[in-house]
Protein backbone atom coordinates (compact mmCIF):
# COMPACT_ATOMS: atom_id res chain seq x y z
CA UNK A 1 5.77 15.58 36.97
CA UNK A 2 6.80 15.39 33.26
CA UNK A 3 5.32 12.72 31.51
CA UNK A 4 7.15 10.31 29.30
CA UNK A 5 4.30 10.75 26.37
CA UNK A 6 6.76 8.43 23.84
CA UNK A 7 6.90 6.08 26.83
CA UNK A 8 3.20 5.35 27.30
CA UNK A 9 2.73 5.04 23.61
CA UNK A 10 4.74 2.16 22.97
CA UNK A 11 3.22 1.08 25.58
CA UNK A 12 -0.35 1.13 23.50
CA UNK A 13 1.94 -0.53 20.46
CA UNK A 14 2.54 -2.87 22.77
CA UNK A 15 -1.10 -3.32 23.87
CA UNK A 16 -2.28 -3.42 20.61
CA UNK A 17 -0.30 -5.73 18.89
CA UNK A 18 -2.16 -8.43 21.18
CA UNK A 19 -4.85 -7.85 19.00
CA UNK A 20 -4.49 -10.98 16.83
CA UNK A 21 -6.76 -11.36 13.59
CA UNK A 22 -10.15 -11.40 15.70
CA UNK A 23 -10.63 -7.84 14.77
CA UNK A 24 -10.48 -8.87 11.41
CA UNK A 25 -11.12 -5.36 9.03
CA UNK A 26 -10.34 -3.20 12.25
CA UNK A 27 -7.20 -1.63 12.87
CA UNK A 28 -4.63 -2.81 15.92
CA UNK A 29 -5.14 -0.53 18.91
CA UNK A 30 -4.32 -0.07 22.50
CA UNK A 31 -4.45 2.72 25.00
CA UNK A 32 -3.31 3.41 28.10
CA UNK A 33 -5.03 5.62 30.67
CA UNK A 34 -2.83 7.46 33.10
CA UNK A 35 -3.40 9.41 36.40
CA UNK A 36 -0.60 11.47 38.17
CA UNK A 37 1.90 9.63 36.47
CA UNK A 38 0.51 5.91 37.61
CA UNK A 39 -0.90 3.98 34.79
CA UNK A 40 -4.55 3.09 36.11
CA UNK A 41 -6.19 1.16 33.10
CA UNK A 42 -5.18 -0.40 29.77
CA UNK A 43 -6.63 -1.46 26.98
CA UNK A 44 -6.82 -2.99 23.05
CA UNK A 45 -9.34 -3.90 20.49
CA UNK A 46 -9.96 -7.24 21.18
CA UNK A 47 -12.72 -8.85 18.79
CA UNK A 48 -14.46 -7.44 15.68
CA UNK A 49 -17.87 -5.60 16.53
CA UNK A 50 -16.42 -5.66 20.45
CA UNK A 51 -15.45 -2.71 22.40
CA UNK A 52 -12.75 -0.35 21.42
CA UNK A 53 -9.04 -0.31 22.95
CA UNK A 54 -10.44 3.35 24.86
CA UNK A 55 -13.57 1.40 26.45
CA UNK A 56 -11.36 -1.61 27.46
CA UNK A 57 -9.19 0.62 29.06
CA UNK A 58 -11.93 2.33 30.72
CA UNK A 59 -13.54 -0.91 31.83
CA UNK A 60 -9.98 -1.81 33.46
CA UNK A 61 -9.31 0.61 35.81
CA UNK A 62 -10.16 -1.17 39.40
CA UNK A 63 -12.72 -0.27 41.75
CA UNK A 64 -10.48 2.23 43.85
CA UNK A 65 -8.93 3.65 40.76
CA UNK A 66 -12.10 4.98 39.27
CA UNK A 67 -11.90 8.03 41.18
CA UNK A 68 -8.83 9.33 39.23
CA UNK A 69 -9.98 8.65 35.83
CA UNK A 70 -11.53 12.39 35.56
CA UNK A 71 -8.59 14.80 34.74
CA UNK A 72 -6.66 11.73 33.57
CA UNK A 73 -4.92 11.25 30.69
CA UNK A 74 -5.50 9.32 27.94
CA UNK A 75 -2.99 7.64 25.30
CA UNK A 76 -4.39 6.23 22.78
CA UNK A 77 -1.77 4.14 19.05
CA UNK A 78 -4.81 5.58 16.79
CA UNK A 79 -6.78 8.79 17.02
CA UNK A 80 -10.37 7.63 18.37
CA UNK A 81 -13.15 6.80 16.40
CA UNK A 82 -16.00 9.06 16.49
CA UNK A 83 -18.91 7.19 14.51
CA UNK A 84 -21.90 5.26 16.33
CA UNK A 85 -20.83 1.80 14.15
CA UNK A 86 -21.08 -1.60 16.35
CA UNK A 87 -19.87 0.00 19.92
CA UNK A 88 -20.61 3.70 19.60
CA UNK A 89 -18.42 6.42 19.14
CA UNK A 90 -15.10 6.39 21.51
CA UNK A 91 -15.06 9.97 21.55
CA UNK A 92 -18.04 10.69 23.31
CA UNK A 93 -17.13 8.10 26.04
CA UNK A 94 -13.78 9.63 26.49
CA UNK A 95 -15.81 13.07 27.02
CA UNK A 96 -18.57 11.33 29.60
CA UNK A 97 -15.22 9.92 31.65
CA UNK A 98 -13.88 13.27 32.51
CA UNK A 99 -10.62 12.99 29.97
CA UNK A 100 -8.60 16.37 30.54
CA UNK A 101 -5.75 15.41 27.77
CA UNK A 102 -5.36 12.83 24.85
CA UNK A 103 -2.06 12.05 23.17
CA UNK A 104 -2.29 10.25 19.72
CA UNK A 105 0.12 7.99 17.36
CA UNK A 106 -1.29 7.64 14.18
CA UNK A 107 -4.58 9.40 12.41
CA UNK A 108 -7.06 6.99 11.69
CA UNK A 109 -7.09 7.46 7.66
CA UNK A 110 -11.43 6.94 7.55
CA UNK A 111 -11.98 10.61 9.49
CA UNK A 112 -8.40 12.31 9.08
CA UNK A 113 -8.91 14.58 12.72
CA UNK A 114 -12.01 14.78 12.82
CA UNK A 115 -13.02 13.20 16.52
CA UNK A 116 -9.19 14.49 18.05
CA UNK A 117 -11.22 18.44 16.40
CA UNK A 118 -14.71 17.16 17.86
CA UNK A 119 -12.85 16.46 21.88
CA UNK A 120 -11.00 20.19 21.40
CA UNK A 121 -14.28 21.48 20.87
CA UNK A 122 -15.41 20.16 23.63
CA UNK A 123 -12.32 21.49 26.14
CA UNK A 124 -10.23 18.11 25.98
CA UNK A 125 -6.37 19.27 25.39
CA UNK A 126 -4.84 17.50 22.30
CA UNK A 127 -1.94 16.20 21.07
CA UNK A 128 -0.83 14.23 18.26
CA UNK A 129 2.08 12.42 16.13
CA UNK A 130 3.45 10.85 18.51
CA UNK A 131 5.97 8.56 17.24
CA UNK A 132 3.42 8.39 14.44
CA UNK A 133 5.79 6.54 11.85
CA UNK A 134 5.32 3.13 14.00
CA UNK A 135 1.64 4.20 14.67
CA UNK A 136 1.16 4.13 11.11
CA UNK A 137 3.04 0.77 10.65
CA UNK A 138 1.04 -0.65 12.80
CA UNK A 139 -2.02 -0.08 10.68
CA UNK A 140 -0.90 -0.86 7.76
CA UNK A 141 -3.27 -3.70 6.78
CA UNK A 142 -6.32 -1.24 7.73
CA UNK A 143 -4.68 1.40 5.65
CA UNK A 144 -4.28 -1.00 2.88
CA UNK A 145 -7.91 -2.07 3.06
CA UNK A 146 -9.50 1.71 3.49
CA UNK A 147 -7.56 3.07 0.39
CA UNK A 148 -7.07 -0.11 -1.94
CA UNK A 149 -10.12 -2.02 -0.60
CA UNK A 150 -8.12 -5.30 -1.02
CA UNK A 151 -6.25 -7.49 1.94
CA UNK A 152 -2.87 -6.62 2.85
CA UNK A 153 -0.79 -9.56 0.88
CA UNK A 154 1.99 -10.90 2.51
CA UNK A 155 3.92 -13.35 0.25
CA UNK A 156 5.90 -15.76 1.95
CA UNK A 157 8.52 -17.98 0.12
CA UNK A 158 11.45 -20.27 0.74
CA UNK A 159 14.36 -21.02 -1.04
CA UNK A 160 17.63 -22.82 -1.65
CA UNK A 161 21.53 -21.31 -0.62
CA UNK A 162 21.54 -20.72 -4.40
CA UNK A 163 18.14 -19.46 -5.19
CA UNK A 164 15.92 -21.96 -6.17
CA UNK A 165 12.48 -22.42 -4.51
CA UNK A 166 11.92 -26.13 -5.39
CA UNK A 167 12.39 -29.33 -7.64
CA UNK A 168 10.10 -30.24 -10.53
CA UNK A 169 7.02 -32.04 -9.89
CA UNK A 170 8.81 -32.89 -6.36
CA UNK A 171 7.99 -32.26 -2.51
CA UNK A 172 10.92 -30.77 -1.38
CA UNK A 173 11.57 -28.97 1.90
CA UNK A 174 13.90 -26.50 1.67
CA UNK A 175 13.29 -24.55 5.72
CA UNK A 176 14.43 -26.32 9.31
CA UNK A 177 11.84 -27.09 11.82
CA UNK A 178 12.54 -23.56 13.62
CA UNK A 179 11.49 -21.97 10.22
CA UNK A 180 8.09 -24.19 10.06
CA UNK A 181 7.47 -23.23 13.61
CA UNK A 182 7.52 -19.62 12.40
CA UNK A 183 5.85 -19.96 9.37
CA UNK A 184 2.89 -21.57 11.61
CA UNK A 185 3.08 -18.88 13.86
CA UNK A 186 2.39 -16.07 10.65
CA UNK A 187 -0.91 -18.58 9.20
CA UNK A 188 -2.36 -18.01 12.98
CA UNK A 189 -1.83 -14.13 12.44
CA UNK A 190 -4.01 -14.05 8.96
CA UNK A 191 -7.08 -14.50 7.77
CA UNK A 192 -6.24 -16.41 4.56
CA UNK A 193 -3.63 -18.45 2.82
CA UNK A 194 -3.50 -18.83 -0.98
CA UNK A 195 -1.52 -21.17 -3.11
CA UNK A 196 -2.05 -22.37 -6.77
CA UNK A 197 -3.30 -25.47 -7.87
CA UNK A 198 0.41 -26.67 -9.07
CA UNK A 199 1.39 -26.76 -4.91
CA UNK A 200 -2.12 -28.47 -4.23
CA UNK A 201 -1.59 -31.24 -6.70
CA UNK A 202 2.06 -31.12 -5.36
CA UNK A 203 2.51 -31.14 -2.19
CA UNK A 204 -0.91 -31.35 -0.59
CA UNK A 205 -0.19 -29.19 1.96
CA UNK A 206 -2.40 -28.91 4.77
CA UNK A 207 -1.86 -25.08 5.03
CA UNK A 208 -3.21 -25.27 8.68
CA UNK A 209 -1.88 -23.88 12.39
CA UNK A 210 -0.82 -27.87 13.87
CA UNK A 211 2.52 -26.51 14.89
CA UNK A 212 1.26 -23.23 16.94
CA UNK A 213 -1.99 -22.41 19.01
CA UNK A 214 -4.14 -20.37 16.59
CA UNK A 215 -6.86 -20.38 14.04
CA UNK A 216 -5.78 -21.76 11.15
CA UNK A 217 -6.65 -19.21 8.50
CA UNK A 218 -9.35 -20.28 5.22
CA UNK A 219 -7.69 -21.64 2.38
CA UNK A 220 -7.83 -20.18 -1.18
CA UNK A 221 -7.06 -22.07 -4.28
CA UNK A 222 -6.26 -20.60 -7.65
CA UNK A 223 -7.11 -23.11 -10.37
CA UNK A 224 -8.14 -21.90 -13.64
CA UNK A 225 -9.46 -25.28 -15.10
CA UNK A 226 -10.60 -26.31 -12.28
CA UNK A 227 -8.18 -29.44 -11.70
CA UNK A 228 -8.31 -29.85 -8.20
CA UNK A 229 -8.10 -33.12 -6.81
CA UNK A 230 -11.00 -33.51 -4.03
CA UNK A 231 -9.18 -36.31 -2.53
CA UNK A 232 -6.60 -33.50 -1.63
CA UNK A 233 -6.54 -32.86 2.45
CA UNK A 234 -7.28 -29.03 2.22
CA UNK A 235 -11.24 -30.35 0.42
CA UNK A 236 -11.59 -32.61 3.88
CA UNK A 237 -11.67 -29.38 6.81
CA UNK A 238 -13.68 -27.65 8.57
CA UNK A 239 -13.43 -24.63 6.45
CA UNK A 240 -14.04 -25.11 3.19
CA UNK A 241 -11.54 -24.07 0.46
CA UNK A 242 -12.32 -21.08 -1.80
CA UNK A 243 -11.57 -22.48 -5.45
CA UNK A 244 -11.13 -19.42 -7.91
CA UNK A 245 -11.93 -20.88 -11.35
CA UNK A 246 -12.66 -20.14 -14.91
CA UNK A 247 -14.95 -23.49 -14.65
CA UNK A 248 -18.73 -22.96 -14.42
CA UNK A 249 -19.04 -26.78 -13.14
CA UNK A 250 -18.42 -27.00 -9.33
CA UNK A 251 -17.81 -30.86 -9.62
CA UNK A 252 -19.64 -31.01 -6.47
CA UNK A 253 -16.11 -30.59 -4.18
CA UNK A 254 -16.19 -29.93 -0.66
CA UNK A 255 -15.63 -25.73 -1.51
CA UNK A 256 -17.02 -22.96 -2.31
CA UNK A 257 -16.18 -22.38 -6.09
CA UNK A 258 -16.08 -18.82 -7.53
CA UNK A 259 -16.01 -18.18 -11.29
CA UNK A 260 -14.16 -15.37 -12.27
CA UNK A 261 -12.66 -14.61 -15.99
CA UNK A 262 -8.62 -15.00 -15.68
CA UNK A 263 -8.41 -12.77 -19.40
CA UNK A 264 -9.20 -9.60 -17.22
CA UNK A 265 -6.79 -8.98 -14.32
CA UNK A 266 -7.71 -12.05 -12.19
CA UNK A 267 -5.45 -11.35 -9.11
CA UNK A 268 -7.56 -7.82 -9.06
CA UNK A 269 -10.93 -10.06 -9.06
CA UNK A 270 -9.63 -12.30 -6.57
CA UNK A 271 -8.44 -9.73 -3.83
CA UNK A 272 -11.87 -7.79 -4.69
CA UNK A 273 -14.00 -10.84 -3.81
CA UNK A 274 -11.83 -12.08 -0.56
CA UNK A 275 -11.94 -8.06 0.78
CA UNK A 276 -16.10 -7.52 0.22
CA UNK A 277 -17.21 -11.04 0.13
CA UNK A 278 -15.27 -12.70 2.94
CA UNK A 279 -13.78 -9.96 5.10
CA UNK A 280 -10.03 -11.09 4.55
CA UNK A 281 -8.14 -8.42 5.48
CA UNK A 282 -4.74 -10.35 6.11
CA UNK A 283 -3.90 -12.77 3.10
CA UNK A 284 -0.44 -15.16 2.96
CA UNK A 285 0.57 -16.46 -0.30
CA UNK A 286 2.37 -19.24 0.07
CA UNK A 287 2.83 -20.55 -3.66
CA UNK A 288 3.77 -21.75 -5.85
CA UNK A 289 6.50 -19.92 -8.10
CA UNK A 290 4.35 -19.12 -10.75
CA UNK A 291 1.57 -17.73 -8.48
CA UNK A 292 4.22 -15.75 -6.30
CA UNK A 293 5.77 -14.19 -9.60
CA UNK A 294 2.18 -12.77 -10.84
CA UNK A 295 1.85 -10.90 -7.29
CA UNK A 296 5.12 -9.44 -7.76
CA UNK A 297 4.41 -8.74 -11.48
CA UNK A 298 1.28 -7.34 -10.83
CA UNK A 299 2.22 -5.16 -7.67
CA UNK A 300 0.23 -6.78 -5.62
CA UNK A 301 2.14 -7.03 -2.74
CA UNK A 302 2.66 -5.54 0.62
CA UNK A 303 5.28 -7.27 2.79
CA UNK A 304 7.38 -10.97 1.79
CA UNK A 305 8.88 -13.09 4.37
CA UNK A 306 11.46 -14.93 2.29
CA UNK A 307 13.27 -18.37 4.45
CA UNK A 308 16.48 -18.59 2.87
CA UNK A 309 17.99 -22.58 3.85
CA UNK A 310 21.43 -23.73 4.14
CA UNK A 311 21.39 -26.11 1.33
CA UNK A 312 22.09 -25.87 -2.18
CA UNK A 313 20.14 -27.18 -5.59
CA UNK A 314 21.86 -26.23 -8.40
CA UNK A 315 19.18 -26.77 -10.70
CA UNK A 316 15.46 -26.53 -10.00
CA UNK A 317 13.05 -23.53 -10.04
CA UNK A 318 14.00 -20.37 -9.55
CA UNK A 319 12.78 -18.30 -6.74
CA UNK A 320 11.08 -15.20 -7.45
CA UNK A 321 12.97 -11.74 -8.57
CA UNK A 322 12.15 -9.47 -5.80
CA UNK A 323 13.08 -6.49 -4.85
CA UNK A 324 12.23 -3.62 -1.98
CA UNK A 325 13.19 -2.12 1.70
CA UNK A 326 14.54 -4.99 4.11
CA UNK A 327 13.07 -4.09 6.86
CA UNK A 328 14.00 -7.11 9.22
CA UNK A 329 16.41 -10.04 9.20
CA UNK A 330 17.19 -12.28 11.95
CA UNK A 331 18.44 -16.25 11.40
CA UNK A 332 16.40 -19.30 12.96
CA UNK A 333 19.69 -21.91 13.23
CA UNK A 334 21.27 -21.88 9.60
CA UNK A 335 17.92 -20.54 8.06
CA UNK A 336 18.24 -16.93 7.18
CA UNK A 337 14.80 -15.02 7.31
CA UNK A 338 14.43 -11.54 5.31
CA UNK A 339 11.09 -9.20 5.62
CA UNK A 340 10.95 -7.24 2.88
CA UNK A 341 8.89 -4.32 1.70
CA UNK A 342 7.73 -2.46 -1.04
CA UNK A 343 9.50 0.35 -2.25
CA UNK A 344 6.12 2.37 -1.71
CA UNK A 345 3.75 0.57 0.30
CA UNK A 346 0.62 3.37 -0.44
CA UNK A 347 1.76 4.51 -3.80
């Protein structure tokens, strides 16, 4: 029987995309473990320091199945890993299971072959690249974090019919209640939201998950001179804000208060701290204008979700000059929704 090797790897896209943000640094994985062309175990990563996608899948396959998982094959979105770590290395445990083939997506970018070299040398047929464009999508945010050791920022933005991403000193909402609903759904997928003090003192936002099932992610303030209100709603949650400030005095908020100096490249000392100090690894910056335009500026930037409504301002401010690969577009009612990359994502 020929197998359909593209097949059962979108099938461990599939998997691992139900990975959520609990594996927080760790990359998105699934496998899939099949025997005479019958699936007989799946798998993903489902919680930092948990097991692997590979020993989930193992740990799957039912009682009578067991018997065919020697001279099975194994599929697998990212080559395993092969270091001792939290779980110990997949590689070996694909070895002690009696694996006769693997077939890989992506590389993982930390070892670059070297466990898919380690199971040849030990008799294991394999293969890799499969559909390894979407395998390598799908790790993006690890890939971003390995080789720029900084969370992969997503900037999300709405704005008018005519371009303009709010009124002066006024609450205005600009997406439908389909577009909220999304935009709830994306703060359950990350690990941190970000605004600037302008859309704290602002709008007051609550920057949580009310309108989806999810963890709402940790809020991050940018406020240079420290003029955050504490009677704000963000300073009365379970998670304390993280205030970046050029103010030594903590004025005793509800936060955690980090001083860093805004004359030298603060957005680089901000996504430095969040990466090593808090283990964000998926960031959403939700505003305002002027802290959207110094991602851009800076390049700091690795996907924006831009809600585009169906009314017009005429005056107001401005959205943000952006430009990239649209990559996705799909409309929610009369809001129009845009993901948009970089022009070179690793560059």
């Amino acid at each position: 029987m020929t197998a359909n090797h593209d097949l059962y790897i979108r099938h461990c896209f599939n998997l691992a995309k139900r990975s959520g943000k609990d594996v927080n640094v760790n990359p998105h994985v699934g496998a899939v473990i099949v025997s005479q062309g019958r699936i007989i175990g799946t798998g993903w990563h489902q919680k930092y320091g948990e097991a692997h996608a590979e020993i989930n899948a193992f740990l799957s396959v039912s009682h009578k199945d067991r018997q065919f998982i020697k001279g099975a094959d194994l599929y697998v979105s990212l080559e395993p890993c092969h270091s001792i770590g939290k779980t110990g290395p997949c590689s070996k445990a694909i070895i002690e299971h009696g694996i006769k083939r693997v077939f890989v997506s992506a590389l993982d970018p930390t070892i670059q072959g070297k466990s898919l070299r380690f199971l040849e040398s030990q008799g294991i047929e394999v293969q890799s690249g499969y559909l390894e464009d979407l395998g390598n999508k799908l790790i993006e945010p690890f890939q971003i974090q390995q080789e720029k050791k900084r969370p992969f920022v997503i900037l999300k933005y709405a704005q008018s019919k005519d371009y303009f991403i709010g009124k002066k000193d006024l609450q205005y909402w600009i997406s439908n209640e389909y577009s909220k609903l999304q935009v709830h759904k994306w703060r359950s997928e990350v690990d941190g939201i970000l605004i600037g003090v302008n859309t704290l003192l602002i709008d007051d936002p609550q920057l949580n998950t009310r309108l989806y099932p999810g963890d709402s992610p940790r809020p991050i303030i940018i406020d240079p001179k420290l003029r955050s209100d504490t009677r704000n709603r963000l300073f009365n949650l379970a998670k304390k804000p993280i205030v970046f400030t050029a103010i030594a005095d903590s004025k005793k908020v509800n936060a955690e208060i980090i001083q860093i100096d805004f004359d030298n490249d603060p957005l680089d000392q901000i996504l430095t701290v969040l990466h090593s100090e808090y283990n964000i690894a998926r960031l959403l910056v939700e505003g305002g204008a002027k802290t959207l335009k110094c991602f851009i500026e800076a390049k700091l930037w690795d996907e924006a979700r831009v809600i585009t409504g169906s009314q017009f301002f005429k005056e107001g401010i401005k959205a943000p000059n952006l430009s990239g690969h649209l990559i996705n577009s799909y409309h929610l009612d009369e809001d129009f929704v845009r993901i948009i990359r970089p022009e070179a994502l690793l560059s």
